[in-house]
Protein backbone atom coordinates (compact mmCIF):
# COMPACT_ATOMS: atom_id res chain seq x y z
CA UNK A 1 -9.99 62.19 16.68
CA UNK A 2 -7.04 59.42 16.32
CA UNK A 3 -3.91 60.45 18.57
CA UNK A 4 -0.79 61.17 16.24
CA UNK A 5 1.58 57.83 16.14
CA UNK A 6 4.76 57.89 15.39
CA UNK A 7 7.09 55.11 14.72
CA UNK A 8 9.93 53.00 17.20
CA UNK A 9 12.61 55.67 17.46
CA UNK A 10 14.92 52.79 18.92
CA UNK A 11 14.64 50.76 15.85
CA UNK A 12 15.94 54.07 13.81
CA UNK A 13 19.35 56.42 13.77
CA UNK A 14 18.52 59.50 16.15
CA UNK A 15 18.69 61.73 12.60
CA UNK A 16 17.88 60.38 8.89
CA UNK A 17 18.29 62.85 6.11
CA UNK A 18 18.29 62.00 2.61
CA UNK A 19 18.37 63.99 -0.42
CA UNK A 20 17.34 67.38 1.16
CA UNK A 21 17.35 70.75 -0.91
CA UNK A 22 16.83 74.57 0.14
CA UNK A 23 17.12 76.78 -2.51
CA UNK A 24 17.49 80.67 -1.63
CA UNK A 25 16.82 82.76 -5.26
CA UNK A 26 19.00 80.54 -7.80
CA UNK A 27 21.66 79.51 -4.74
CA UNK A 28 21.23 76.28 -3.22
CA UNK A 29 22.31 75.91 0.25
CA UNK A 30 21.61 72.21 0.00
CA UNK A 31 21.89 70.11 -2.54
CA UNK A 32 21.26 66.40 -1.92
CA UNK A 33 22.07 66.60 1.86
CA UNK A 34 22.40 63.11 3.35
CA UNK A 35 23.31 62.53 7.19
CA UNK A 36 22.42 59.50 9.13
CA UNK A 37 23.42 60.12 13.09
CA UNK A 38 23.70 57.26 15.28
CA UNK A 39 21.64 57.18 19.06
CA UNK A 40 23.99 58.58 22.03
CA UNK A 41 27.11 59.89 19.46
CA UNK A 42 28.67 63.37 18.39
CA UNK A 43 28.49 63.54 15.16
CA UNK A 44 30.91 66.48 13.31
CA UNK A 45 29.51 68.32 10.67
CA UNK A 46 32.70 70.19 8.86
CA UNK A 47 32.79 72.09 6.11
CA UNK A 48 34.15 75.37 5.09
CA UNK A 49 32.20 79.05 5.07
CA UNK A 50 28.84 78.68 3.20
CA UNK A 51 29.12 74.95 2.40
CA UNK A 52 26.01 74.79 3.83
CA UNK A 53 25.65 73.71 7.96
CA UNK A 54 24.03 76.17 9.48
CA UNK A 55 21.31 75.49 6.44
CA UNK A 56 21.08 71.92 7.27
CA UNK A 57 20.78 72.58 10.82
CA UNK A 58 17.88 75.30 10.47
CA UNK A 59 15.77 72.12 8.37
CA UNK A 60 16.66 69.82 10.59
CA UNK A 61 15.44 71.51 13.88
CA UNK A 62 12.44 72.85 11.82
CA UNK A 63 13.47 76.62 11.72
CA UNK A 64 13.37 76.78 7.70
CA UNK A 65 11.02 74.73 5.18
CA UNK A 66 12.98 72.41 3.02
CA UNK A 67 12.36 72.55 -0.72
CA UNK A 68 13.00 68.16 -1.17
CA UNK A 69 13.72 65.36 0.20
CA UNK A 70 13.18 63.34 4.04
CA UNK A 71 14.49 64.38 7.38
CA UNK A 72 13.85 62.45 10.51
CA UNK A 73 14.64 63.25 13.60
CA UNK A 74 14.00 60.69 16.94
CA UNK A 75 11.54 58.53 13.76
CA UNK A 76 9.49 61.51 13.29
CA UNK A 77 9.00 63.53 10.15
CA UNK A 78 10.79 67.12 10.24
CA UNK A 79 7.84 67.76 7.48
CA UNK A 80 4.43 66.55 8.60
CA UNK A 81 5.11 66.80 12.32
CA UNK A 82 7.38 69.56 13.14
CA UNK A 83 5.82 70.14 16.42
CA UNK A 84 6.91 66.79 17.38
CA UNK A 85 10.18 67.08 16.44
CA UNK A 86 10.76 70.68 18.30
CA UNK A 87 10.17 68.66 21.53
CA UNK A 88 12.47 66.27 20.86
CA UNK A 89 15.37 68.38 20.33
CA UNK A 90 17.29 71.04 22.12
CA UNK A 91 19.25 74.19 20.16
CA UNK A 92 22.21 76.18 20.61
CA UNK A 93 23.06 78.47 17.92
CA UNK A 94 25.96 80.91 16.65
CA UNK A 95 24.58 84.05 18.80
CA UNK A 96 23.50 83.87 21.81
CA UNK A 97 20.11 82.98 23.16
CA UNK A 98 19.90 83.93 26.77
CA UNK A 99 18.76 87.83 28.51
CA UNK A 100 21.66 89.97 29.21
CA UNK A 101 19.34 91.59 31.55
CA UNK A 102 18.80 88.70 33.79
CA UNK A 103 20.52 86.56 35.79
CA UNK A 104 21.90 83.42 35.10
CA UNK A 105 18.95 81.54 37.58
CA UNK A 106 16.31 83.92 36.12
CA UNK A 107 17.40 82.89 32.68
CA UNK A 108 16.95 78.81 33.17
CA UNK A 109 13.53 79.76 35.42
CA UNK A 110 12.30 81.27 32.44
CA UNK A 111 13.62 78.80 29.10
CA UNK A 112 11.79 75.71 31.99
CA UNK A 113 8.93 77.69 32.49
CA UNK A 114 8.36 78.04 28.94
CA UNK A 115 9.12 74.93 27.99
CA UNK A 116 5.67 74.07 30.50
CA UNK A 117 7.42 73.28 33.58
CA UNK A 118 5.55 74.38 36.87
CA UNK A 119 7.63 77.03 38.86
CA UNK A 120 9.09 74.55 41.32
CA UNK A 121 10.39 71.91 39.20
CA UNK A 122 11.73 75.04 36.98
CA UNK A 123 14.08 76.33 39.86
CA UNK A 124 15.19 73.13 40.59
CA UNK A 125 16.18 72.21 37.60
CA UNK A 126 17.83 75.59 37.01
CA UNK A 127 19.39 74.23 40.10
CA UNK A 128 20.65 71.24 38.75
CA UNK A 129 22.52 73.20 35.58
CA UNK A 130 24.06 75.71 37.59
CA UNK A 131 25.68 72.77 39.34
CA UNK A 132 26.12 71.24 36.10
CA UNK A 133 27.83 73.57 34.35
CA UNK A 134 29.93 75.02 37.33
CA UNK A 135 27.51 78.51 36.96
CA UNK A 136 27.01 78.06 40.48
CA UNK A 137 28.90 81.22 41.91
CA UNK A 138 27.35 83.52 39.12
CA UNK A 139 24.07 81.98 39.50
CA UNK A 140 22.32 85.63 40.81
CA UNK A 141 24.93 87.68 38.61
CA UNK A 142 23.22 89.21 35.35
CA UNK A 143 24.27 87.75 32.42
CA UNK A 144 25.28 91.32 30.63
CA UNK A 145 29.45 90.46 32.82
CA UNK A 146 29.38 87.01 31.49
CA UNK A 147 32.79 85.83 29.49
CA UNK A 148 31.92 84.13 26.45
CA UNK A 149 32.76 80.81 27.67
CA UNK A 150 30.26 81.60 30.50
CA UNK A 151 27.79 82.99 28.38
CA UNK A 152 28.01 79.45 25.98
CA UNK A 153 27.72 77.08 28.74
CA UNK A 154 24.60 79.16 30.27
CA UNK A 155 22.99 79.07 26.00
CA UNK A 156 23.54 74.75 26.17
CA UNK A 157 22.24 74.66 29.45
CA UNK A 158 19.06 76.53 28.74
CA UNK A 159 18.59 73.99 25.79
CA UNK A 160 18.84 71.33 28.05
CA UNK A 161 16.29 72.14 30.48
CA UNK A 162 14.07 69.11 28.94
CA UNK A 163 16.92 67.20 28.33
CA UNK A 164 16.40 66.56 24.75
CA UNK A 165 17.30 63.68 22.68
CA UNK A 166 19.43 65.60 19.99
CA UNK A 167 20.87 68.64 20.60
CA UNK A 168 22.32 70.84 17.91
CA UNK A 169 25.10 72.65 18.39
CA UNK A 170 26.10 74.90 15.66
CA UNK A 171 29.43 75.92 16.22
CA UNK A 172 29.52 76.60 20.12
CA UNK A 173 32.98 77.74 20.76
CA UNK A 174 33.46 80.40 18.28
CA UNK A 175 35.18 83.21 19.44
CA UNK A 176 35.67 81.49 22.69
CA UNK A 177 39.87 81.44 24.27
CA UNK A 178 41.62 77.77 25.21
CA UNK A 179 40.00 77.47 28.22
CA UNK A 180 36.56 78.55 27.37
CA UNK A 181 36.14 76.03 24.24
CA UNK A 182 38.08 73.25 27.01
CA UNK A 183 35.50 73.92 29.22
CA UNK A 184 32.63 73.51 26.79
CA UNK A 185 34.29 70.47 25.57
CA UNK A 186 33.62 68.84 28.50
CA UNK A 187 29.93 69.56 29.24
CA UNK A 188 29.57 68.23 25.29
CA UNK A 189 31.04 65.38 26.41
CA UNK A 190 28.89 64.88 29.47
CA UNK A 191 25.78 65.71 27.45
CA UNK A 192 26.36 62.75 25.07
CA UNK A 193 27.17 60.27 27.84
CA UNK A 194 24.26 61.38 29.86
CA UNK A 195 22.57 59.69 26.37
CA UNK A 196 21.77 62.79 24.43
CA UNK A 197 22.82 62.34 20.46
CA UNK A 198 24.76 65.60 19.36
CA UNK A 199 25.20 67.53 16.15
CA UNK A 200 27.99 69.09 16.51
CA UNK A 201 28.62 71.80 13.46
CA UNK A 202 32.17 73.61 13.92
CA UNK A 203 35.02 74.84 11.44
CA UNK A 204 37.69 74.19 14.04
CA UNK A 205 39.36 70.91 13.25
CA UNK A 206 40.76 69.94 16.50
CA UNK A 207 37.45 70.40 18.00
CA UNK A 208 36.08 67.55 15.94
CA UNK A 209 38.89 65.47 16.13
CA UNK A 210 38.72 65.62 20.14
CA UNK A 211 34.67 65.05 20.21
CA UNK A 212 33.28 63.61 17.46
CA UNK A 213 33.09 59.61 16.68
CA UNK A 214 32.06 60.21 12.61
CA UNK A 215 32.90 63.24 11.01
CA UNK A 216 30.94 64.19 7.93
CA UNK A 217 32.16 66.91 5.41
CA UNK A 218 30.45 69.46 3.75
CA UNK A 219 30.74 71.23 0.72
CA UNK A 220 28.56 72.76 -2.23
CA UNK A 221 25.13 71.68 -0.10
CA UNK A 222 25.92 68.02 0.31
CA UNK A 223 28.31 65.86 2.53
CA UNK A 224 31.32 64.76 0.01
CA UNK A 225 33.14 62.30 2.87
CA UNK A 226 31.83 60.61 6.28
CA UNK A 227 33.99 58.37 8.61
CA UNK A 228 35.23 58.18 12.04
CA UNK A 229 38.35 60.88 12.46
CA UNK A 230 41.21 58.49 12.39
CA UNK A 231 39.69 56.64 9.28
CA UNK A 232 39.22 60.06 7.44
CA UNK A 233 43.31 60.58 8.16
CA UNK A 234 44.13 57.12 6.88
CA UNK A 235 42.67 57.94 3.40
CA UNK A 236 45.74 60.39 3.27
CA UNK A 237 48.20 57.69 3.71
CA UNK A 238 50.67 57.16 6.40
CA UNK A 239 52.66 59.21 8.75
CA UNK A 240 54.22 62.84 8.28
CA UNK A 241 57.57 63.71 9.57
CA UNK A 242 58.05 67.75 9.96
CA UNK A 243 61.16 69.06 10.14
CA UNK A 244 61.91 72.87 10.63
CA UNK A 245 64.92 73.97 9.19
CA UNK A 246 67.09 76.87 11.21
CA UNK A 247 67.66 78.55 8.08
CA UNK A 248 65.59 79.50 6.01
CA UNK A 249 67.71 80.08 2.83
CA UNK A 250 68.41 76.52 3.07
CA UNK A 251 64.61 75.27 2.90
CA UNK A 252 65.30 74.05 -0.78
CA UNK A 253 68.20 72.28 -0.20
CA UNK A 254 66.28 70.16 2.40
CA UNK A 255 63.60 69.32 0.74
CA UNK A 256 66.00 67.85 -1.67
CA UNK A 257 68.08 66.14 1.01
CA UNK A 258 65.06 64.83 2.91
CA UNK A 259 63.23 63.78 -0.54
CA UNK A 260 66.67 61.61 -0.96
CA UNK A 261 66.35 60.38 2.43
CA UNK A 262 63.24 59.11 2.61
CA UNK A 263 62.33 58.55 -1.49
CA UNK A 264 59.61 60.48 -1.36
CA UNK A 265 58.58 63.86 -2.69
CA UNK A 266 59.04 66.69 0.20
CA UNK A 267 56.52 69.28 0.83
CA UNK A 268 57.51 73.10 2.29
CA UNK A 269 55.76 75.56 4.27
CA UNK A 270 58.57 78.84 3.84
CA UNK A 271 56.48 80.75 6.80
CA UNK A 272 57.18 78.38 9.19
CA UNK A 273 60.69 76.66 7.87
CA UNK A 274 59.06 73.16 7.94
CA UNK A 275 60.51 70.60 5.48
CA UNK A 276 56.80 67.94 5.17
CA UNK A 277 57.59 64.48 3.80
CA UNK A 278 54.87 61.14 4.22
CA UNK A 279 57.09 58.24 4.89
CA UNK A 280 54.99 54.16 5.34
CA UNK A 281 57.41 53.29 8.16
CA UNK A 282 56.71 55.56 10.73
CA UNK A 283 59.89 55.92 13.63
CA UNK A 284 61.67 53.55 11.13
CA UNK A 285 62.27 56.70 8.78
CA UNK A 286 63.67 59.13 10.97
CA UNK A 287 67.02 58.06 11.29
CA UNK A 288 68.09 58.43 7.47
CA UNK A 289 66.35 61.95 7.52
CA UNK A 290 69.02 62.79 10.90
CA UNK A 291 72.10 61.33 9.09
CA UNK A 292 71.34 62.90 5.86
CA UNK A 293 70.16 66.08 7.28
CA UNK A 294 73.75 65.87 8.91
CA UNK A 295 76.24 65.02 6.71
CA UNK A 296 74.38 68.25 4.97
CA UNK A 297 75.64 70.64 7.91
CA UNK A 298 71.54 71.57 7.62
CA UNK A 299 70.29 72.09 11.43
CA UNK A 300 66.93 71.48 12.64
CA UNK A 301 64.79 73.28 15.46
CA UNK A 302 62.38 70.66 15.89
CA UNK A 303 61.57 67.06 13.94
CA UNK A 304 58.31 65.67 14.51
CA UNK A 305 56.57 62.16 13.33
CA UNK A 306 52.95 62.56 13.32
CA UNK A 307 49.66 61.24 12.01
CA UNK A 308 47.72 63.19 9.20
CA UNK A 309 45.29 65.65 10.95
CA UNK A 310 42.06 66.63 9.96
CA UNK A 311 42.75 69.84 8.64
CA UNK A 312 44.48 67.96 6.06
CA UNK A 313 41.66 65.84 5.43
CA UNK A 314 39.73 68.83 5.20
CA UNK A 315 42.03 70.62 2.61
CA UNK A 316 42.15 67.80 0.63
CA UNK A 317 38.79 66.69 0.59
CA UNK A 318 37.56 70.88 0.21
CA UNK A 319 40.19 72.94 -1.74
CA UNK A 320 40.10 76.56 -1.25
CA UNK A 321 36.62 76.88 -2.21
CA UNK A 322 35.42 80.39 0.33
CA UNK A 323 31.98 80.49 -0.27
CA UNK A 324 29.84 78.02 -2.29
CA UNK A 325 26.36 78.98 -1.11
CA UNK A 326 25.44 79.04 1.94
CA UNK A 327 23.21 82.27 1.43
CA UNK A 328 20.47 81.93 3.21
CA UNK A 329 20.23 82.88 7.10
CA UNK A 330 23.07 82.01 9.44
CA UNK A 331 21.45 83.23 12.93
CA UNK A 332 19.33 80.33 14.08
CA UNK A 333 16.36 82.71 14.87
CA UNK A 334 12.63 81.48 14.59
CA UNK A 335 11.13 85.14 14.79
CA UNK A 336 13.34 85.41 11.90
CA UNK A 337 12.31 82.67 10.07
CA UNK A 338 8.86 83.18 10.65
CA UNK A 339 9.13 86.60 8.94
C-alpha cells in the first residue's frame, strides 16, 4: 500500500479555511467561514454569543463534520485526513478536560500515556509542565481543590503533552478572576514563542488586544473584519477624550460645551457621567475642552485621552445582535459528537 503524503506545511499558513458551512436543522452556525492563521502567531477569534466560534473550532479540530467548503490545518485536509490533523493539534475547550479524582501528575501521566508515550518519558514530561506551568507544589494534590485558574493551566498543559503545532483555545479564561486569566496569559504567550500557532477564541476584548497579533471578527457564521488590533481601532478614527462630569444634572450641558470645544459631536454614557468626544489632534485638544469646561463652572473627576479600544471595534463592527446561530454544540466533547 502507498504511505499517505501530505504536502510542505512550511510553504502554507498553519490554518486555511475557506468557505466552510455547518448547518444544524435550518440554523447555520457557519456560513462562508474564512480564516487564514499565520505559523508561530495568536490569532483572536471575536465575536459575540452564537456568532459561531466554538462551531468553527469543533470543524477545525475535527470534532464535527462540515457541510462545505476546505479546512487545512499544518497542509493537511480537516476532511480526507482527520486522523492526521488530530495529531497535529492540541485542544482546550470551555469545560474542563482533566479528572477531578486525580492528581495533577496522575492527570498529565495519563493524557502522555494516551497520547502513546511509554511510562517514563510520560512522567517526565508531566515533569516538565508542572514546572512549566508553576503546578509544581500541587503536583500530588487531586485536582477536585483546584482554583479555576489552576484547573485551566493543568487543561492547556495536558494538551500540550505532544507539543502540538496549533493549539485551540476556546475561550480559556472564562470565569477565571484578574490573576487567574494574568496567569494564563502568560503561559499563552510562552506557548506561541515556544513556536506553537494559537487560536485563541474569547469574548473578552482586552484579552485579545493583550495577545493576539490579527484579530478576526465573527458574526452570523462568517468573519465580517480581520486585522492586527491597533489597525482594527484606526478604522474608528482618531483619539477619544473622556471626561466625567461631577454632576450629573449637568451631563447635557457638557456635551454641548465640549461639542463647542472641540467641533465635534459629543457622545454620553449617563451611568458613568462620561462626556465621549473623537478629536484628530490628540493632547493638542485637551486644552480648549479645560478652558471651556471652565469658564462653564462644570467640574470634572477625571479627563482621559485615549485610543479607540476594541470593544468599540467590536460594537461597531457587531451591533447588539445576542444570538445569530450558533446552535449547535458548545462543549468541545468527541463522545458527544460521536453520538
Amino acid at each position: 500500500m502507498t504511505p499517505t503524503t501530505h504536502p510542505d506545511p512550511s510553504s502554507s499558513p498553519a490554518l486555511h479555511a475557506a468557505g466552510l458551512c455547518k448547518r444544524y436543522g435550518r440554523a447555520s452556525a457557519l456560513d462562508g467561514f474564512d480564516l487564514d492563521v499565520e505559523r508561530g502567531t495568536v490569532h483572536g477569534l471575536l465575536g459575540p454569543n452564537g456568532a459561531g466560534k466554538t462551531t468553527a473550532v469543533r470543524a477545525l479540530a475535527t470534532l464535527t463534520t462540515i457541510d462545505g467548503g476546505t479546512a487545512m490545518i499544518d497542509g493537511i485536509d480537516v476532511r480526507r485526513h482527520p486522523a492526521a490533523v488530530r495529531e497535529r493539534i492540541g485542544l482546550v475547550g470551555q469545560f474542563h478536560a482533566v479528572d477531578e479524582a486525580l492528581t495533577a501528575r496522575q492527570n498529565l501521566v495519563l493524557f502522555a500515556r494516551l497520547s502513546g508515550i511509554s511510562k517514563a518519558r510520560a512522567r517526565a514530561r508531566a515533569h516538565d509542565l508542572l514546572d512549566a506551568f508553576e503546578l509544581m507544589d500541587a503536583a500530588d494534590r487531586t485536582v477536585t481543590g483546584f482554583s479555576g485558574g489552576m484547573r485551566r493551566r493543568l487543561d492547556i498543559a495536558a494538551s500540550l503533552v505532544l507539543t502540538p503545532a496549533i493549539l485551540f483555545l476556546d475561550e480559556p479564561t472564562t470565569g477565571l478572576d484578574p490573576r487567574g486569566r494574568a496567569t494564563v496569559w502568560q503561559a499563552v504567550r510562552e506557548i506561541a514563542a515556544s513556536g506553537t500557532t494559537v487560536l485563541l477564541t474569547t469574548q473578552y476584548l482586552d484579552e485579545a488586544d493583550q495577545l493576539a497579533s490579527r484579530v478576526s471578527v465573527m458574526d452570523h457564521g462568517r468573519v465580517i473584519a480581520e486585522d492586527r488590533p491597533d489597525d482594527l481601532k484606526r478604522r474608528l478614527g482618531g483619539d477619544r477624550v473622556d471626561a466625567v462630569i461631577a454632576e450629573v444634572a449637568r451631563l447635557a450641558e457638557a456635551v454641548d460645551v465640549i461639542g463647542r470645544a472641540t467641533g465635534a459631536a459629543a457622545s454620553v454614557d449617563a451611568d458613568t457621567r462620561t462626556v465621549t468626544v473623537e478629536v484628530a489632534d490628540g493632547a493638542r485638544a485637551l486644552a480648549p475642552i479645560v478652558r471651556e469646561l471652565d469658564a462653564a463652572g462644570l467640574a470634572v473627576d477625571d479627563l482621559t485621552l485615549r485610543r479607540p479600544t476594541l470593544d468599540e471595534v467590536f460594537l461597531h463592527l457587531t451591533g447588539d445582535t445576542g444570538d445569530t446561530g450558533d446552535t449547535g454544540p458548545t462543549a468541545l466533547d468527541p463522545v458527544q459528537e460521536a453520538r
